[in-house]
N, C-alpha and C. Protein backbone atom coordinates (compact mmCIF):
# COMPACT_ATOMS: atom_id res chain seq x y z
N UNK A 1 21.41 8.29 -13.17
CA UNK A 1 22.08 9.55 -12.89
C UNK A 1 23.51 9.45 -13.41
N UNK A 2 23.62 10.45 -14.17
CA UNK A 2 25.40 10.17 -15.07
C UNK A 2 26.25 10.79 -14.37
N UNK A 3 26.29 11.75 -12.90
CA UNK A 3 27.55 12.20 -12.22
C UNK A 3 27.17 11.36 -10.83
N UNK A 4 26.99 10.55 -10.92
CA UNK A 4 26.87 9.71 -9.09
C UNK A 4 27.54 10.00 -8.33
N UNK A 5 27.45 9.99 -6.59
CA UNK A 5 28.67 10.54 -6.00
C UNK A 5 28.32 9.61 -5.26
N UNK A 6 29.01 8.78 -4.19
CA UNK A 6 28.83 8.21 -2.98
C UNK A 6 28.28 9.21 -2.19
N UNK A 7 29.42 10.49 -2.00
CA UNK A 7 28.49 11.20 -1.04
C UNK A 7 27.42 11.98 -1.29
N UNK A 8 26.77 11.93 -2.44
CA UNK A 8 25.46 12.06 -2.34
C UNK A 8 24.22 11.50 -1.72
N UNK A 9 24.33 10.30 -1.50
CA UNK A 9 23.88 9.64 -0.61
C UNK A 9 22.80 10.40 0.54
N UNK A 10 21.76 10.26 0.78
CA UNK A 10 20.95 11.09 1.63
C UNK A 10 21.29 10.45 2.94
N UNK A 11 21.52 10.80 3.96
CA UNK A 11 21.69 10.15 5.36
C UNK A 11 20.29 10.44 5.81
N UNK A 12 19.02 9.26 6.44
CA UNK A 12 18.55 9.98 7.49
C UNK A 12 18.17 10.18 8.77
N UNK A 13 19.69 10.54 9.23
CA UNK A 13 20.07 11.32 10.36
C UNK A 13 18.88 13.00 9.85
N UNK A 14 18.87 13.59 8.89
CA UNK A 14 18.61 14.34 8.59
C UNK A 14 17.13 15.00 8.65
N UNK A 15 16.71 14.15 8.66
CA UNK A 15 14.77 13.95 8.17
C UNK A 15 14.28 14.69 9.31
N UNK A 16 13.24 15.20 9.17
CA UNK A 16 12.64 15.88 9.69
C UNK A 16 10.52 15.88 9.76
N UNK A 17 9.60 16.05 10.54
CA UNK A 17 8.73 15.42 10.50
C UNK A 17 7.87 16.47 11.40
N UNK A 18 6.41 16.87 10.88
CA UNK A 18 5.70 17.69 11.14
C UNK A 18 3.97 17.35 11.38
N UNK A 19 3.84 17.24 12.36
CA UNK A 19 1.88 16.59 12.50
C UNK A 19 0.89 17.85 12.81
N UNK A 20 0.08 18.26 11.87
CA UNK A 20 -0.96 19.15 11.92
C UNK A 20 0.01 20.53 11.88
N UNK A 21 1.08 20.59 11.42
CA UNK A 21 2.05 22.32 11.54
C UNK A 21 2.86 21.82 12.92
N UNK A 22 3.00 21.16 13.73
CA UNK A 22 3.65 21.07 15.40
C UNK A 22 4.82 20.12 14.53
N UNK A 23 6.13 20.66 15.08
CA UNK A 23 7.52 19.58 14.54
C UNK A 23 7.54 19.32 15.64
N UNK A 24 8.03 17.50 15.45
CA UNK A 24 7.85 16.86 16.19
C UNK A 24 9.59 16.09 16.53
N UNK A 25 10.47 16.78 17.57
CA UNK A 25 11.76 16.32 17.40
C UNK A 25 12.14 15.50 17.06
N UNK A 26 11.04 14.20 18.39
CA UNK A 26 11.72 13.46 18.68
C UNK A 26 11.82 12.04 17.66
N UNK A 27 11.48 12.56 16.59
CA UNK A 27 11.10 11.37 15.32
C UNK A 27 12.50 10.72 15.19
N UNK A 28 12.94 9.33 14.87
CA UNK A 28 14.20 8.75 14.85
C UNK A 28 13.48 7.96 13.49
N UNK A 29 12.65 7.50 12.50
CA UNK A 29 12.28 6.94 11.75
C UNK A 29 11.04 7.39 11.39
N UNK A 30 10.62 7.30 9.94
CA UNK A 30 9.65 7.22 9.29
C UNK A 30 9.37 7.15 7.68
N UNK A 31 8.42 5.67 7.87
CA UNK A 31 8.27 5.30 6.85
C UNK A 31 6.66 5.13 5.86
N UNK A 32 6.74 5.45 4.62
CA UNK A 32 5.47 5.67 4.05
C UNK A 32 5.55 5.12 2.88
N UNK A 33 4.09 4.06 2.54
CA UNK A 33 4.20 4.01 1.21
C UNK A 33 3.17 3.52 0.56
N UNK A 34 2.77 3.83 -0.79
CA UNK A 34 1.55 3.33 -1.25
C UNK A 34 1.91 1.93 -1.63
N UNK A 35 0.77 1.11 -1.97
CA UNK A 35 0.54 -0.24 -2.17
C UNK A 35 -0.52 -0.12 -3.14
N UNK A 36 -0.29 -1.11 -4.71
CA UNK A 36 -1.80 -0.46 -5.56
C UNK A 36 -2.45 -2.13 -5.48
N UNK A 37 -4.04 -1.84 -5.29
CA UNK A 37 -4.49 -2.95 -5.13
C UNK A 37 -5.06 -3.50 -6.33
N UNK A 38 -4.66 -4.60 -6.99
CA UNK A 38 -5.12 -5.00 -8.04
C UNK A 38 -6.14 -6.30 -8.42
N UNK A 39 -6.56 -6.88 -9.33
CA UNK A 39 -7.52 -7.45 -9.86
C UNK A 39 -7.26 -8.36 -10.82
N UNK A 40 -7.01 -9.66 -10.74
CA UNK A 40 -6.60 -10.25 -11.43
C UNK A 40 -7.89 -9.97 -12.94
N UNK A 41 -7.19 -10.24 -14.10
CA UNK A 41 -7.51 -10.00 -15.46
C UNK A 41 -7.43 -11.46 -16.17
N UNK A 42 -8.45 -12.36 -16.33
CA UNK A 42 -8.15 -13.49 -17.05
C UNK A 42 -8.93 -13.12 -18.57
N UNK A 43 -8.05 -14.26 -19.53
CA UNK A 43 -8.35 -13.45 -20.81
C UNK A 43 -8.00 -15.17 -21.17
N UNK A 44 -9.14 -15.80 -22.24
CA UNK A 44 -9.42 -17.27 -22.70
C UNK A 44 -8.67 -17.15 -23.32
N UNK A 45 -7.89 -18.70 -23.20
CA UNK A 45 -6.62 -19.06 -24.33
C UNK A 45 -5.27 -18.40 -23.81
N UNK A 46 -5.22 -17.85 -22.62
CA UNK A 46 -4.11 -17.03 -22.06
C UNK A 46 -4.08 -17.74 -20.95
N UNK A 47 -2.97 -18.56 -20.63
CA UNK A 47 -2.29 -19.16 -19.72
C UNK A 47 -2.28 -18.44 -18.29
N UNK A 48 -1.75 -17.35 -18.39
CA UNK A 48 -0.85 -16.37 -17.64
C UNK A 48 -2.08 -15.02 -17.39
N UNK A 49 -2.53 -14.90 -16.22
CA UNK A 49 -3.35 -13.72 -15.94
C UNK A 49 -2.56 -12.19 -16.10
N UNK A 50 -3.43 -11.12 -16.21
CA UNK A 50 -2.63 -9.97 -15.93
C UNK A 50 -3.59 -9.72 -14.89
N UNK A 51 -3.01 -7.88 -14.71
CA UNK A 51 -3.41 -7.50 -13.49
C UNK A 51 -3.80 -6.32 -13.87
N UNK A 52 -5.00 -5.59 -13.40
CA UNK A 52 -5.48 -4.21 -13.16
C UNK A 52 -5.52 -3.57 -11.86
N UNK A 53 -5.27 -2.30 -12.07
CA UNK A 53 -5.22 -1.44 -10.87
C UNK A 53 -6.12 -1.06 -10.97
N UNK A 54 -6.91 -1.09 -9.70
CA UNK A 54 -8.18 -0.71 -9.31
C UNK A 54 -8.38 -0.12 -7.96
N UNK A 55 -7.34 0.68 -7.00
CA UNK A 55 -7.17 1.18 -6.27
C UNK A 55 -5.67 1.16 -5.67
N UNK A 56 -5.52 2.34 -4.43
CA UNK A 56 -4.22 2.26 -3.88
C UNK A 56 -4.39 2.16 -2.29
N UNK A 57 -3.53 1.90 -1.59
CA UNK A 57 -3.39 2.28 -0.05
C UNK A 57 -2.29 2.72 0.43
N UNK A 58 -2.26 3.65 1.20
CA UNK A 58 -1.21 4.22 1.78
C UNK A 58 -1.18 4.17 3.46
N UNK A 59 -0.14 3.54 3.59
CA UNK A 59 0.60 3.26 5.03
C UNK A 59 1.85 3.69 5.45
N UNK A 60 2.12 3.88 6.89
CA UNK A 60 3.00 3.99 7.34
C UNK A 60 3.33 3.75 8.72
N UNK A 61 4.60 4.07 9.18
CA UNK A 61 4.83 4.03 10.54
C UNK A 61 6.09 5.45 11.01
N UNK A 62 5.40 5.87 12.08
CA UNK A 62 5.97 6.78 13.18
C UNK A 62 7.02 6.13 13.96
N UNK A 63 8.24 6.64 14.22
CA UNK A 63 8.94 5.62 15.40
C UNK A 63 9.51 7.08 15.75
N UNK A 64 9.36 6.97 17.32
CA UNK A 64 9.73 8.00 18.04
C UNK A 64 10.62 7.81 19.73
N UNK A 65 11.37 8.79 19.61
CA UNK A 65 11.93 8.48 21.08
C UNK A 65 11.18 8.86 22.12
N UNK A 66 10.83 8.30 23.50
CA UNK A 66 9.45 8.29 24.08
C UNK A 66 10.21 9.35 24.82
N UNK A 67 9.48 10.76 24.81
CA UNK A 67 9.68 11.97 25.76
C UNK A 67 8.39 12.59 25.86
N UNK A 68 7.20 12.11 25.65
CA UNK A 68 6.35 12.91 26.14
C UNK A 68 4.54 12.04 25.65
N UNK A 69 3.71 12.74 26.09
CA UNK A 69 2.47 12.14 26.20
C UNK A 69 1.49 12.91 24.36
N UNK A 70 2.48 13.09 23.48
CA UNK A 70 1.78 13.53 22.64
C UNK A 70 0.83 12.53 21.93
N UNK A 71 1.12 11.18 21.61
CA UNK A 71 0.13 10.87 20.67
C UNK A 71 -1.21 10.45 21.56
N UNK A 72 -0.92 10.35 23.07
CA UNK A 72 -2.26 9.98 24.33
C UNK A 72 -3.02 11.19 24.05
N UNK A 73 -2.28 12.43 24.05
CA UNK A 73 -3.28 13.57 24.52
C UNK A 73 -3.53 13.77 22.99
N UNK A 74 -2.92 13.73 22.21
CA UNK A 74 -3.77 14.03 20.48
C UNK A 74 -5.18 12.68 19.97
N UNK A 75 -4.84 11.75 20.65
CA UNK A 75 -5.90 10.82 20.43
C UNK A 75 -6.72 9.98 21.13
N UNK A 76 -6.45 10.13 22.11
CA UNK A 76 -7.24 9.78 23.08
C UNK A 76 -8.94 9.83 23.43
N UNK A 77 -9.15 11.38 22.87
CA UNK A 77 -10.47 12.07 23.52
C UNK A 77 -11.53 11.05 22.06
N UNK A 78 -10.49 11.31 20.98
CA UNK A 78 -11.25 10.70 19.62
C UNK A 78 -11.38 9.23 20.14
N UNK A 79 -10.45 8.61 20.66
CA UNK A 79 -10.80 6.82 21.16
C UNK A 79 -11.96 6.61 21.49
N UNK A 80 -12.07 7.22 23.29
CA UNK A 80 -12.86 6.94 24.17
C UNK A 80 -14.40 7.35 23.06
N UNK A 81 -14.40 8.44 22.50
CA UNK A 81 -15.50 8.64 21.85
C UNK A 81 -15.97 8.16 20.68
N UNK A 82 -14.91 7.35 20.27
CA UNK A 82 -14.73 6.47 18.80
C UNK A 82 -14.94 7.91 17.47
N UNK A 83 -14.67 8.50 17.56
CA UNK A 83 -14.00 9.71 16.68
C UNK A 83 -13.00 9.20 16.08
N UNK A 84 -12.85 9.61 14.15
CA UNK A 84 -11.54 8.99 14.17
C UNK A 84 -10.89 10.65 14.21
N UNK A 85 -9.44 10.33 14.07
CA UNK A 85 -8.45 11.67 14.20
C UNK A 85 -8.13 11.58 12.95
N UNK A 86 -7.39 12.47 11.94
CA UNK A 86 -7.00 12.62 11.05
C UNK A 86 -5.85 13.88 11.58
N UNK A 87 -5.22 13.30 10.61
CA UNK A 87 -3.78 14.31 10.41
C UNK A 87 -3.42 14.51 9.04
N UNK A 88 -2.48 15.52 8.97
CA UNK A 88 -1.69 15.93 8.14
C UNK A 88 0.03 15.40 8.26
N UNK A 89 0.55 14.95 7.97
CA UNK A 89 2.11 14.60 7.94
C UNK A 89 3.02 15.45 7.38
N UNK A 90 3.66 15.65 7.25
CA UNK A 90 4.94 16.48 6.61
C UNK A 90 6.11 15.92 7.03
N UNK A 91 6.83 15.16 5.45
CA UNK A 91 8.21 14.50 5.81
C UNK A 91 9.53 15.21 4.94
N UNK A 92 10.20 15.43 5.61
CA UNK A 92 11.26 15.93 5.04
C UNK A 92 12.75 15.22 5.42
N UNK A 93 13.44 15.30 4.24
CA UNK A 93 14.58 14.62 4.01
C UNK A 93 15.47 15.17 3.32
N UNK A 94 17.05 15.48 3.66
CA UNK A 94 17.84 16.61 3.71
C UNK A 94 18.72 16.14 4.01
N UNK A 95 20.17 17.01 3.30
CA UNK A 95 21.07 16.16 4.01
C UNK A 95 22.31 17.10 3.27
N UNK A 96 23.42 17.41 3.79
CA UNK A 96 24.30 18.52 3.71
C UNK A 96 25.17 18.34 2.37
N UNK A 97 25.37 16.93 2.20
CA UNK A 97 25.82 16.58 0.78
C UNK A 97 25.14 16.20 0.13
N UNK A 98 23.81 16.11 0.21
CA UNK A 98 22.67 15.64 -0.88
C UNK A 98 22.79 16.83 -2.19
N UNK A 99 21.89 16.39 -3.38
CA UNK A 99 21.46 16.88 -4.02
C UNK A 99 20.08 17.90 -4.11
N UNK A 100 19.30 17.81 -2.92
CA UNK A 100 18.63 18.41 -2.50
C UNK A 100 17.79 18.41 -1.29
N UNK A 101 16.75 18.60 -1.45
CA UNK A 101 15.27 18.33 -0.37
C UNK A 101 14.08 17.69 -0.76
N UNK A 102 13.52 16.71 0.24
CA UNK A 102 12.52 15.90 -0.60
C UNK A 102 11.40 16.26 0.86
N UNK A 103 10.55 16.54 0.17
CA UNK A 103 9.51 16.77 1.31
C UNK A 103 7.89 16.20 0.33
N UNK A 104 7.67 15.56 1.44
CA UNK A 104 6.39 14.52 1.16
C UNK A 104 4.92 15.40 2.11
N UNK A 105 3.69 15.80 1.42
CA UNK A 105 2.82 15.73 2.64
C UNK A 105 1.96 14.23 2.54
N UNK A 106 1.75 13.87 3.65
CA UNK A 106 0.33 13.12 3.79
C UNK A 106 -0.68 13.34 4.30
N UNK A 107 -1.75 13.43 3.13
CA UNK A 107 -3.07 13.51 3.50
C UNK A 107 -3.78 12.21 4.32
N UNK A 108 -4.80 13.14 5.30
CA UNK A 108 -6.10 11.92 5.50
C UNK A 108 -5.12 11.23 6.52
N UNK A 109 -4.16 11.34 7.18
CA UNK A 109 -3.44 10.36 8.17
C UNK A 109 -4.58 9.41 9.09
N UNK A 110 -4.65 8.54 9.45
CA UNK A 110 -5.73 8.03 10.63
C UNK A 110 -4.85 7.27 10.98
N UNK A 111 -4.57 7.44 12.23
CA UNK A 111 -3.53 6.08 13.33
C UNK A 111 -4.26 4.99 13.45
N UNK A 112 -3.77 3.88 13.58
CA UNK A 112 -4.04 2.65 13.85
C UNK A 112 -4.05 2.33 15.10
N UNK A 113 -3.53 2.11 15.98
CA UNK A 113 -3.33 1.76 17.66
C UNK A 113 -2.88 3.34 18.36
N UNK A 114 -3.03 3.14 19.53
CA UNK A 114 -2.57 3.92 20.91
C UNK A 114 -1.96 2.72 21.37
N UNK A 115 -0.56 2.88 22.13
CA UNK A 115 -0.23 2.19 22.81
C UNK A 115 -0.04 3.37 24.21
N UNK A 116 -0.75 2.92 25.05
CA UNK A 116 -0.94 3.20 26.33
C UNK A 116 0.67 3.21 27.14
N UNK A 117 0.85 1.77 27.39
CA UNK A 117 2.31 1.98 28.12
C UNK A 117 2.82 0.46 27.48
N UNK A 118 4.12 0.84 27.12
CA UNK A 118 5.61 -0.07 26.91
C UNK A 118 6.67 0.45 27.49
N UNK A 119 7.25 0.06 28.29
CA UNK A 119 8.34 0.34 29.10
C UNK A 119 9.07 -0.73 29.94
N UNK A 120 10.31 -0.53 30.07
CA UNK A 120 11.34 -1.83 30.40
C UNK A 120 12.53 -0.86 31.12
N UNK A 121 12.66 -2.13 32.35
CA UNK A 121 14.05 -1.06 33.18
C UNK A 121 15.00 -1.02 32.47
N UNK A 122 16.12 -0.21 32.76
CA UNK A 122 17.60 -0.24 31.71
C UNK A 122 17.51 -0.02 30.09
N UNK A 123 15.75 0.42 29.68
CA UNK A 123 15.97 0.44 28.25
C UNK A 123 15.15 2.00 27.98
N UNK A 124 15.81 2.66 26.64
CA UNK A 124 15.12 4.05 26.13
C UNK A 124 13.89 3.81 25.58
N UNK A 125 12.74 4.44 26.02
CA UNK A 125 11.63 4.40 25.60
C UNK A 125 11.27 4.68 24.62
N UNK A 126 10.92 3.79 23.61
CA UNK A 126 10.65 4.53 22.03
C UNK A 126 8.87 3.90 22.04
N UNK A 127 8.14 4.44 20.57
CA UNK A 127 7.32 4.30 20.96
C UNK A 127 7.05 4.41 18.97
N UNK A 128 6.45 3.21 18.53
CA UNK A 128 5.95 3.43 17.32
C UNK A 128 4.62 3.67 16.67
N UNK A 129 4.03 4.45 15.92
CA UNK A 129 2.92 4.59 15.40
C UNK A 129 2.45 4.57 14.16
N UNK A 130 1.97 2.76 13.66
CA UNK A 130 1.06 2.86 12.73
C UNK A 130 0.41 3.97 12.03
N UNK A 131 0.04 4.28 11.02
CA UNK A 131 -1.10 4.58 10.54
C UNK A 131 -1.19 4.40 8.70
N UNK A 132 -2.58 5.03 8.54
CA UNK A 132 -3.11 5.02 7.05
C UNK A 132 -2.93 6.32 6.42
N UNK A 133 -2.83 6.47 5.41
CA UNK A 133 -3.41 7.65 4.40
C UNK A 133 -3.95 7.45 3.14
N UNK A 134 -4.59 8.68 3.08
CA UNK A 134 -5.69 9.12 1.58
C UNK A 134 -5.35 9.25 0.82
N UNK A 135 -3.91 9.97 0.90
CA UNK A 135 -3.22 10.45 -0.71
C UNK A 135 -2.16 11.39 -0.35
N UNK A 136 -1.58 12.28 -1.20
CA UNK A 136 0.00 12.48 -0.69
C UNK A 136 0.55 13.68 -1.96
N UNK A 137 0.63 14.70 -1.55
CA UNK A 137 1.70 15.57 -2.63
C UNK A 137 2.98 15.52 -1.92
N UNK A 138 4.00 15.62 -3.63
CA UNK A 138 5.38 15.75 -3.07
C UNK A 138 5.33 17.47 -3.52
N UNK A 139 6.06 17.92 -2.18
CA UNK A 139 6.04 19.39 -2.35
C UNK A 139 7.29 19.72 -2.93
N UNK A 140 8.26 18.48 -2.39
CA UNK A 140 9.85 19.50 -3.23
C UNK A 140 10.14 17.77 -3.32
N UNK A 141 11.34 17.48 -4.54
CA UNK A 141 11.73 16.36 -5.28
C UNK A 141 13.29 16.49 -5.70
N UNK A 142 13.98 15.63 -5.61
CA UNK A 142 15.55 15.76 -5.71
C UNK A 142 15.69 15.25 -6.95
């Protein structure tokens, strides 16, 4: 980028985060990202392997400030019944001196764990959530 600014810089204080259309305040972090899984390539008389891509995976994690029973009552009924859940994600990232808006969807979401209860006297309840995805459009790009 040939005009850089420091304060361009995206803060995110800013970000913003959406499951099935419901915004979800209390999000303080979230992170997503593909991983491509590859295949080693040996080739005779070649020392040194290469690599082929032969698939991707996409992961992430939810970290939230604990104010309410949403991810029990969104996944729960699918547990007990071994149903999986799927979601939709929507991440957005923004920021007053940025250069723009970056908004990510994720497809195919499936959580990894329920955590039932974590809690400690004298401390704020946060509460993080694993999960997977299928695949991913970026809807807006800075």
């Amino acid at each position: 980028m040939d005009n850089y600014e420091h304060r361009n810089v995206i803060n995110g204080t800013s970000g913003e985060v959406w499951i099935d259309g419901e915004y979800i305040a209390e999000v303080v972090a979230l992170e997503a990202k593909i991983s491509f899984k590859k295949e080693e390539v040996l080739q005779s008389g070649n020392r040194d392997p290469g690599y082929k891509v032969t698939g991707r995976e996409g992961k992430g994690t939810i970290k939230m400030n604990k104010v309410s029973s949403f991810f029990i009552k969104k996944l729960s009924e699918d547990i007990l019944n071994l149903r999986t859940t799927t979601a939709t994600i929507i991440t957005k990232l923004s920021d007053p001196d940025g250069l723009g808006t970056e908004r990510v969807e994720l497809i195919g979401c499936t959580f990894d764990e329920l955590t039932l209860a974590d809690w400690e006297a004298g401390k704020l309840g946060e509460e993080s959530m694993p999960f997977t995805f299928s695949s991913f459009k970026a809807l807006d790009t800075i």
